[in-house]
Protein backbone atom coordinates (compact mmCIF):
# COMPACT_ATOMS: atom_id res chain seq x y z
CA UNK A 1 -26.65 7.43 -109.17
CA UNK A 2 -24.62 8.19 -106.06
CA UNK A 3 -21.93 10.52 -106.66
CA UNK A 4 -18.27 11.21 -104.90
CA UNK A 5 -15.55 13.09 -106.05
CA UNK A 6 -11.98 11.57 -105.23
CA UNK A 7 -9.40 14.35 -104.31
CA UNK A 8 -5.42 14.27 -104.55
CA UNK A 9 -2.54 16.62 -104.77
CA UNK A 10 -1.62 17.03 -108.08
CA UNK A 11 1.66 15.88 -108.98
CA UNK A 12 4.54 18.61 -109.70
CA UNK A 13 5.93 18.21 -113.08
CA UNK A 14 9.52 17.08 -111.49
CA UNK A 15 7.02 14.37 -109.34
CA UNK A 16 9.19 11.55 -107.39
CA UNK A 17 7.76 8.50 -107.03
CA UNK A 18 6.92 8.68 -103.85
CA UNK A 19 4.59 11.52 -105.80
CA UNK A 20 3.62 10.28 -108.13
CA UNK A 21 1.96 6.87 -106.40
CA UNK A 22 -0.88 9.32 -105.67
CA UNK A 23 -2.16 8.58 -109.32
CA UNK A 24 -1.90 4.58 -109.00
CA UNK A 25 -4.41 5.50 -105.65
CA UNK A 26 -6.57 7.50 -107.70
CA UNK A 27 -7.08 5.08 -110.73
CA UNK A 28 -7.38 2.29 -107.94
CA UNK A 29 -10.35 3.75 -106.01
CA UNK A 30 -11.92 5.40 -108.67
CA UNK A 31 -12.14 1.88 -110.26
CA UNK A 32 -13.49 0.44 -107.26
CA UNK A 33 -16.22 2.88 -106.40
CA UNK A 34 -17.67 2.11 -109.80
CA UNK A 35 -17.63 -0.91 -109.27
CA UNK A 36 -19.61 0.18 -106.16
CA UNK A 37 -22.67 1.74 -107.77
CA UNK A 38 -21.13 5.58 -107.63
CA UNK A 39 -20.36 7.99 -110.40
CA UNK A 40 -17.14 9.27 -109.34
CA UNK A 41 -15.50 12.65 -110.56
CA UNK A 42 -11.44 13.43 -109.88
CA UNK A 43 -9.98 16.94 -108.59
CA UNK A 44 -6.21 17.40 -107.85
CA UNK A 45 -5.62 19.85 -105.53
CA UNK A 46 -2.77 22.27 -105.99
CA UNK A 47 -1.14 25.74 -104.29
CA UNK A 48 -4.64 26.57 -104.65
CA UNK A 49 -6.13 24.65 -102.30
CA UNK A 50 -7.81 27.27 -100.32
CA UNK A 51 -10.23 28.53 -103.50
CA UNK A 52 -10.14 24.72 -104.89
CA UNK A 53 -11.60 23.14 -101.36
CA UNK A 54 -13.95 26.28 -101.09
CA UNK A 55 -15.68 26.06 -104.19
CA UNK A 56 -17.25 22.51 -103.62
CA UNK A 57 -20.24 22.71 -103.58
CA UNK A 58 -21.56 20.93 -100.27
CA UNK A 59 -24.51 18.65 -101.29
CA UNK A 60 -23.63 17.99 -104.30
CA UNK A 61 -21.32 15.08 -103.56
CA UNK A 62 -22.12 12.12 -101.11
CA UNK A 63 -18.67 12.78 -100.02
CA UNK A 64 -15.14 12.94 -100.99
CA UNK A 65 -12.45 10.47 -100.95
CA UNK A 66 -9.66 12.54 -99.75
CA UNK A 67 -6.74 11.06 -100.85
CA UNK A 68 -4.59 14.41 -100.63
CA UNK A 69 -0.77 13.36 -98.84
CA UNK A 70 1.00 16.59 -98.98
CA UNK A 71 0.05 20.30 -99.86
CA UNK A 72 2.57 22.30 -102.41
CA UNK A 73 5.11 19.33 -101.43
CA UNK A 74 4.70 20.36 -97.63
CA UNK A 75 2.91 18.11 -95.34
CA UNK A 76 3.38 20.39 -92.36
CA UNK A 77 -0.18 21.97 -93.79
CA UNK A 78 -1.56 18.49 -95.15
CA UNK A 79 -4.14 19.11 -92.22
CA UNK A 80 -5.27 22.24 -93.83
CA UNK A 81 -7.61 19.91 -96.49
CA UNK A 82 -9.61 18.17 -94.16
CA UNK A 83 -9.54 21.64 -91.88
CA UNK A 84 -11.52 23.46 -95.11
CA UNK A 85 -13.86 20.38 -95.62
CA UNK A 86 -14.86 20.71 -92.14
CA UNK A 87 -15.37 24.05 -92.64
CA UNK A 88 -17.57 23.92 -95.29
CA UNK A 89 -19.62 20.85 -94.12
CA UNK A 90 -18.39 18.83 -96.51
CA UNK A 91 -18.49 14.80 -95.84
CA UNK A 92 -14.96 12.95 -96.40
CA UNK A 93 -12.83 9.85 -95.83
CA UNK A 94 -9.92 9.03 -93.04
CA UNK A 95 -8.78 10.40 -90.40
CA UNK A 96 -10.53 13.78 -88.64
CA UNK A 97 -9.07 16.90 -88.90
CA UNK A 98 -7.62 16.64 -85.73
CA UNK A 99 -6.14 13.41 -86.24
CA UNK A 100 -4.31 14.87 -89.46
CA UNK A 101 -3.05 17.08 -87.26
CA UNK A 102 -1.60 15.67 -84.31
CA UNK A 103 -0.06 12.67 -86.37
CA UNK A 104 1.53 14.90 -89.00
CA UNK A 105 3.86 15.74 -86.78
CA UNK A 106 6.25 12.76 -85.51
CA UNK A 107 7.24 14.44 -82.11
CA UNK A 108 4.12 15.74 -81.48
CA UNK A 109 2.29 12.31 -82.11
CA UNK A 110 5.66 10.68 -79.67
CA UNK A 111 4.70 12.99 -76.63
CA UNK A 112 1.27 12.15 -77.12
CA UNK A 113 1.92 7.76 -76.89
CA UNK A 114 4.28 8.39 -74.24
CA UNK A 115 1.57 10.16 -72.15
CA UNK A 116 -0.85 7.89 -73.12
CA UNK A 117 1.25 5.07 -72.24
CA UNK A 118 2.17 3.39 -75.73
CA UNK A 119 5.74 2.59 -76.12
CA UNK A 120 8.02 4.75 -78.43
CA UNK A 121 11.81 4.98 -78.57
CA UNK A 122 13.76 7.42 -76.59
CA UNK A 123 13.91 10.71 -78.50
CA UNK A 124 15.87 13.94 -78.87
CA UNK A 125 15.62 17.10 -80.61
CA UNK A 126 18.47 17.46 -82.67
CA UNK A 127 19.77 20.48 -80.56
CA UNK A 128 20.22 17.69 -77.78
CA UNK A 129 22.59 15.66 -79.60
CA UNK A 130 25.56 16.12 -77.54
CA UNK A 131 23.39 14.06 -75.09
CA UNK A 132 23.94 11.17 -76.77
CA UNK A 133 24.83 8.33 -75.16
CA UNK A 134 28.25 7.13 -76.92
CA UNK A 135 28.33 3.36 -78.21
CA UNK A 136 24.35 3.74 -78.82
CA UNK A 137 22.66 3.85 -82.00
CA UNK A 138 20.26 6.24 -83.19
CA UNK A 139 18.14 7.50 -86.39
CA UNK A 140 17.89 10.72 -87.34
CA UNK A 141 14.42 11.53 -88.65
CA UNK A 142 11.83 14.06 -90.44
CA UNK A 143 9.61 15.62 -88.15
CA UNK A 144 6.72 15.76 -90.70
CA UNK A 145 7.20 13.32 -94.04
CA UNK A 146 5.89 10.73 -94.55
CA UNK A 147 7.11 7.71 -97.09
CA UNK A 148 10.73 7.48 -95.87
CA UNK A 149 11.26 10.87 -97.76
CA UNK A 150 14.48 11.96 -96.14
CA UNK A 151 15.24 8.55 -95.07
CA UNK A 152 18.45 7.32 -96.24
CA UNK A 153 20.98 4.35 -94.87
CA UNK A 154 23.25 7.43 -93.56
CA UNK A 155 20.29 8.32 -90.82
CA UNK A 156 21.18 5.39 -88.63
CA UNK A 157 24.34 6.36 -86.84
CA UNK A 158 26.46 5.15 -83.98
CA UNK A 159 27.21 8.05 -82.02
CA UNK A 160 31.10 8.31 -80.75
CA UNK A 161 30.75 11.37 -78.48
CA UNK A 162 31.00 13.54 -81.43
CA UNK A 163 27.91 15.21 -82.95
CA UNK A 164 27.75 13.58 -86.79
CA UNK A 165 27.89 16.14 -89.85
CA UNK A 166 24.19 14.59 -90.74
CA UNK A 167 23.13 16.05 -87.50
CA UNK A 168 25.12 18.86 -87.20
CA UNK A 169 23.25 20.75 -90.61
CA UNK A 170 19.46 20.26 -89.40
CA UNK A 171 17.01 21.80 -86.88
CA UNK A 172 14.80 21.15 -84.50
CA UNK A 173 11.58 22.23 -86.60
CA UNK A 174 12.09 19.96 -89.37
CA UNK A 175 14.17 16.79 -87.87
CA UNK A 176 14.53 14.89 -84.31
CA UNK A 177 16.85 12.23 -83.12
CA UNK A 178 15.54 9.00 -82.43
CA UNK A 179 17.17 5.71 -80.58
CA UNK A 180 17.12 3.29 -82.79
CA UNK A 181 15.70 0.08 -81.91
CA UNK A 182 17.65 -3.30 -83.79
CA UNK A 183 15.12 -5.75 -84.46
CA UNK A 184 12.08 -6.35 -86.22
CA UNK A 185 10.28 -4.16 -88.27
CA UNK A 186 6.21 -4.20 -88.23
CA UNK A 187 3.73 -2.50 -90.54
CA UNK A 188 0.13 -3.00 -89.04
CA UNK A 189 -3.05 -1.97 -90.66
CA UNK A 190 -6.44 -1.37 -88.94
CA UNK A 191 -9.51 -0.14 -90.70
CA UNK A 192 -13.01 0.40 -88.66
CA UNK A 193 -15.78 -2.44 -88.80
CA UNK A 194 -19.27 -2.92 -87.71
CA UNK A 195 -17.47 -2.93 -83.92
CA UNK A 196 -15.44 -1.33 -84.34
CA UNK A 197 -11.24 -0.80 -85.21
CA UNK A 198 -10.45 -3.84 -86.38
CA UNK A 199 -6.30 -4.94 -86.64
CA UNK A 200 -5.69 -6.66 -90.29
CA UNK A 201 -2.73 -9.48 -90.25
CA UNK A 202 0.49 -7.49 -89.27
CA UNK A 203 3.29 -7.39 -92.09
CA UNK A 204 7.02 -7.66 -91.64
CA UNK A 205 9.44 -6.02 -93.68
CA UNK A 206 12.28 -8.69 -94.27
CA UNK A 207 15.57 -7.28 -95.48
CA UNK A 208 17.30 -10.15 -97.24
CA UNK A 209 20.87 -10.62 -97.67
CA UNK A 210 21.61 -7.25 -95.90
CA UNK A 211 25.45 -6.68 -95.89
CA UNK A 212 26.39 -5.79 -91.60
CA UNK A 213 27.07 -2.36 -92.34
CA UNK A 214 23.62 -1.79 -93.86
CA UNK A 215 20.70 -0.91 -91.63
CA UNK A 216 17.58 -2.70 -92.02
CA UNK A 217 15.46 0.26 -92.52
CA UNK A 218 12.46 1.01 -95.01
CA UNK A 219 14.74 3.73 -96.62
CA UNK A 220 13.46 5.66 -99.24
CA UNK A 221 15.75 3.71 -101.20
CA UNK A 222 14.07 0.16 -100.28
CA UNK A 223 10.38 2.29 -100.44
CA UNK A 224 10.35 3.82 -104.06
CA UNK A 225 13.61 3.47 -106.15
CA UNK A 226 13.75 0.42 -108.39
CA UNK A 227 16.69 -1.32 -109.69
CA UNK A 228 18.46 -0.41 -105.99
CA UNK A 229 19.86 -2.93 -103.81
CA UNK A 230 17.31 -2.47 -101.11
CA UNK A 231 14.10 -2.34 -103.09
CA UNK A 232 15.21 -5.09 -104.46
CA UNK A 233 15.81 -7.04 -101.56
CA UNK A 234 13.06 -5.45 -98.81
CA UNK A 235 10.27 -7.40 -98.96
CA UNK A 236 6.92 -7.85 -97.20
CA UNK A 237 5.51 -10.87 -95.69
CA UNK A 238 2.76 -11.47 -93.59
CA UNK A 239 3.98 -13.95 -90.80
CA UNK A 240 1.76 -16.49 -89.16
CA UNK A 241 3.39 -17.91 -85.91
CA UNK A 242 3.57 -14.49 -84.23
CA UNK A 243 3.88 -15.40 -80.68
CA UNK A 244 1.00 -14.41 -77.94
CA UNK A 245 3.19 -12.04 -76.40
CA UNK A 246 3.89 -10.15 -79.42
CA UNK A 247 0.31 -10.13 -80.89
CA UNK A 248 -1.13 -8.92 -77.48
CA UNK A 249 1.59 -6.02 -77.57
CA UNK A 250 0.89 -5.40 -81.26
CA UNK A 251 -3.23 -5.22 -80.34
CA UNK A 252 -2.15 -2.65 -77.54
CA UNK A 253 -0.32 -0.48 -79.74
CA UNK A 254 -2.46 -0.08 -82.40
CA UNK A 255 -5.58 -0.15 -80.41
CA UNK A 256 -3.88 2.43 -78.23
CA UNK A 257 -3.03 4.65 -81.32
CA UNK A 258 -6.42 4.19 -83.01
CA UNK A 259 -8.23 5.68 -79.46
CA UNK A 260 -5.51 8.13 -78.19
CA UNK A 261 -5.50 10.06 -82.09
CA UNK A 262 -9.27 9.25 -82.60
CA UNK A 263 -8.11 7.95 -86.12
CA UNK A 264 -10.93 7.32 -88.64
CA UNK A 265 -11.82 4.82 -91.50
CA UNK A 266 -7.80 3.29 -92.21
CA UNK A 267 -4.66 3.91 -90.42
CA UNK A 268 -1.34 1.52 -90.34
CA UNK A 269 1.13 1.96 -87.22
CA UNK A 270 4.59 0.88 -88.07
CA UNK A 271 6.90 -0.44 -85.39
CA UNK A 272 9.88 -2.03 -84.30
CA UNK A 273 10.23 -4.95 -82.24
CA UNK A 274 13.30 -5.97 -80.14
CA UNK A 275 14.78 -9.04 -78.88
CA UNK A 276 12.14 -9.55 -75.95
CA UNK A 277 8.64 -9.06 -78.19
CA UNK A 278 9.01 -5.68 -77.14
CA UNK A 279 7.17 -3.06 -79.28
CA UNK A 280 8.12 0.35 -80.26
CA UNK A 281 5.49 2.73 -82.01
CA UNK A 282 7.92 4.54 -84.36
CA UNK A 283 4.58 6.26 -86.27
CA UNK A 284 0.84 6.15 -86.20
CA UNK A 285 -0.11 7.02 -90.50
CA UNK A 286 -3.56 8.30 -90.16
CA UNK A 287 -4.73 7.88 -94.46
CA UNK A 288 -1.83 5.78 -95.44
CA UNK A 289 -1.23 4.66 -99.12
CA UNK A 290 -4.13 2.72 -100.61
CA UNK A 291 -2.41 2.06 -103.97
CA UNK A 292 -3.65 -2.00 -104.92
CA UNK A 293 0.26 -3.11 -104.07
CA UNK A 294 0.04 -0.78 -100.84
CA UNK A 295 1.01 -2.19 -97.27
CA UNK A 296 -3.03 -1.72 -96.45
CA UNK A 297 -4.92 -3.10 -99.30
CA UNK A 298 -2.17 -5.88 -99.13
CA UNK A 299 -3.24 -6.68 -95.71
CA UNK A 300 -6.77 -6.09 -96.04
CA UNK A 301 -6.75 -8.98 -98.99
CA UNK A 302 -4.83 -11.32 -96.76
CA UNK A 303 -7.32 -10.96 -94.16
CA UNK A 304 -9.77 -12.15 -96.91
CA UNK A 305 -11.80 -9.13 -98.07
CA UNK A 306 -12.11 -7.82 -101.72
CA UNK A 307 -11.11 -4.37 -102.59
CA UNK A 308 -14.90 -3.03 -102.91
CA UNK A 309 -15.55 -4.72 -99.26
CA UNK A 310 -12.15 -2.67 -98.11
CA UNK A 311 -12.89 0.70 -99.39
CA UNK A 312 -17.00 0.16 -98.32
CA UNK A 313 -15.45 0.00 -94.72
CA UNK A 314 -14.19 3.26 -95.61
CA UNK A 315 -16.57 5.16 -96.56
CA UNK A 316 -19.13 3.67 -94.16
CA UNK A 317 -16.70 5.48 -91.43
CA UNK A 318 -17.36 9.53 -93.02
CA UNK A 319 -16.30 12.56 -91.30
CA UNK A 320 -19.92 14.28 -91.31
């Protein structure tokens, strides 16, 4: 029997949610490559990660699912994993090392769509905040989480010549200022196919019954914490009278993010969309959650595949 060992980072004893939803993606494709004919071991992957990544044996797996989304709670060394596997010739899932890389960091990824000619927001490091424009509104963001971590309702702000106190505590290494665009929010999935990347039905987030002075943002509120107002009321839905205009700029985002990163295997580019049909990258997730309620799998399903025909896409895309 064909064997693969599925790798994670192993929850801290005071895990989040946003954490702990590594396990539910663990159970969930460990399930589904059985179901797939392979005999799958599980390793979570700790401080240790160095001596842990370095003691696989090459060979003896057919590859490895890496499912690892943060090292020692920082993801500013999340490429470091498929770095080692690389490094010791080991075959794995998702996005390249060098992918990893360039889209772990949010302003590094930005510089890299504005060169290449996708559309992103106006940014500013946080340094640059007295060059604001007053009136506008803007979001202040992480640099490198992912999940909405650090995401709350207070990061959209309307700035009134004064720097904010939000602001006014953070640097540029960790946190950037972005305009914020009032509109639609998009989450679209793409996995590769037998032609290549191919773009799975494109989700909206729908924030219902939103009070005026709440932003309609995926906070990590609306994300992860149940019994809130906005997890409770965010909800996904997968329209289908998208306009041409807006499908042909969706296609030329995520097409343009899948080729400028060289992303691998599964990726989901979120976006906003203003009052024109006018798209704005805000991130390109190389390995996104693939938890069975996830945005991807979600998408995947209402394109009309089965899990096992999802995660066989996958794996038929290895880093080798």
């Amino acid at each position: 029997m064909k064997k693969c060992l599925i790798i994670y980072n192993e929850p801290s004893p005071d895990a989040l949610p946003d954490e702990l939803d590594v396990l539910d993606q663990v159970n969930f494709i460990g399930d589904t490559l059985q179901k797939l004919g392979y005999e799958v071991s599980r390793q979570g992957i700790t401080d240790n990660f160095f001596h842990e990544i370095s003691c696989l044996e090459s060979g003896k797996y057919e590859f490895i699912f890496n499912l690892v989304e943060s090292v020692g709670k920082k993801a500013e060394i999340l490429y470091f994993i498929p770095a080692l596997l690389n490094m010791n010739h080991i075959p794995y899932t998702g996005c390249p090392l060098e992918a990893t890389f360039i889209t772990g960091s949010k302003v590094l990824a930005r510089r890299m769509m504005k060169s290449g000619g996708i559309p992103v927001a106006g940014g500013y490091k946080v340094s640059e905040a007295d060059k604001l424009t007053p009136g506008k509104k803007y979001i202040l963001k992480p640099v490198w989480e992912d999940g909405s971590l650090g995401i709350t309702e207070e990061s959209v702000f309307i700035f009134d010549g004064t720097v904010p106190e939000i602001v006014r505590e953070k640097n540029d290494s960790h946190w950037f200022i972005e305009e914020f665009i009032d509109g639609r929010e998009f989450n679209v999935s793409v996995m590769s196919g037998p032609s290549g990347p191919e773009i799975l039905p494109p989700a909206e987030m729908l924030f219902h019954d939103y009070p005026g002075h709440l932003p309609r943002i995926v906070s990590y509120n609306a994300k992860w914490v149940e019994g809130t107002f906005q997890y409770e009321n965010s909800r996904r839905n997968f329209p289908g009278d998208l306009s041409e205009k807006l499908m042909n700029n969706i296609t030329a985002a995520v097409l343009g993010c899948w080729h400028t990163f060289g992303l691998k295997g599964y990726a989901r580019v979120d976006m906003r969309v203003d009052d024109d049909e006018n798209v704005f990258v805000l991130e390109a997730n190389a390995n996104p959650c693939i938890s069975p309620d996830s945005g991807f799998i979600s998408a995947g399903l209402h394109a009309g595949y089965t899990h096992a025909e999802i995660i066989n896409r996958i794996i038929n895309d290895l880093n080798k």
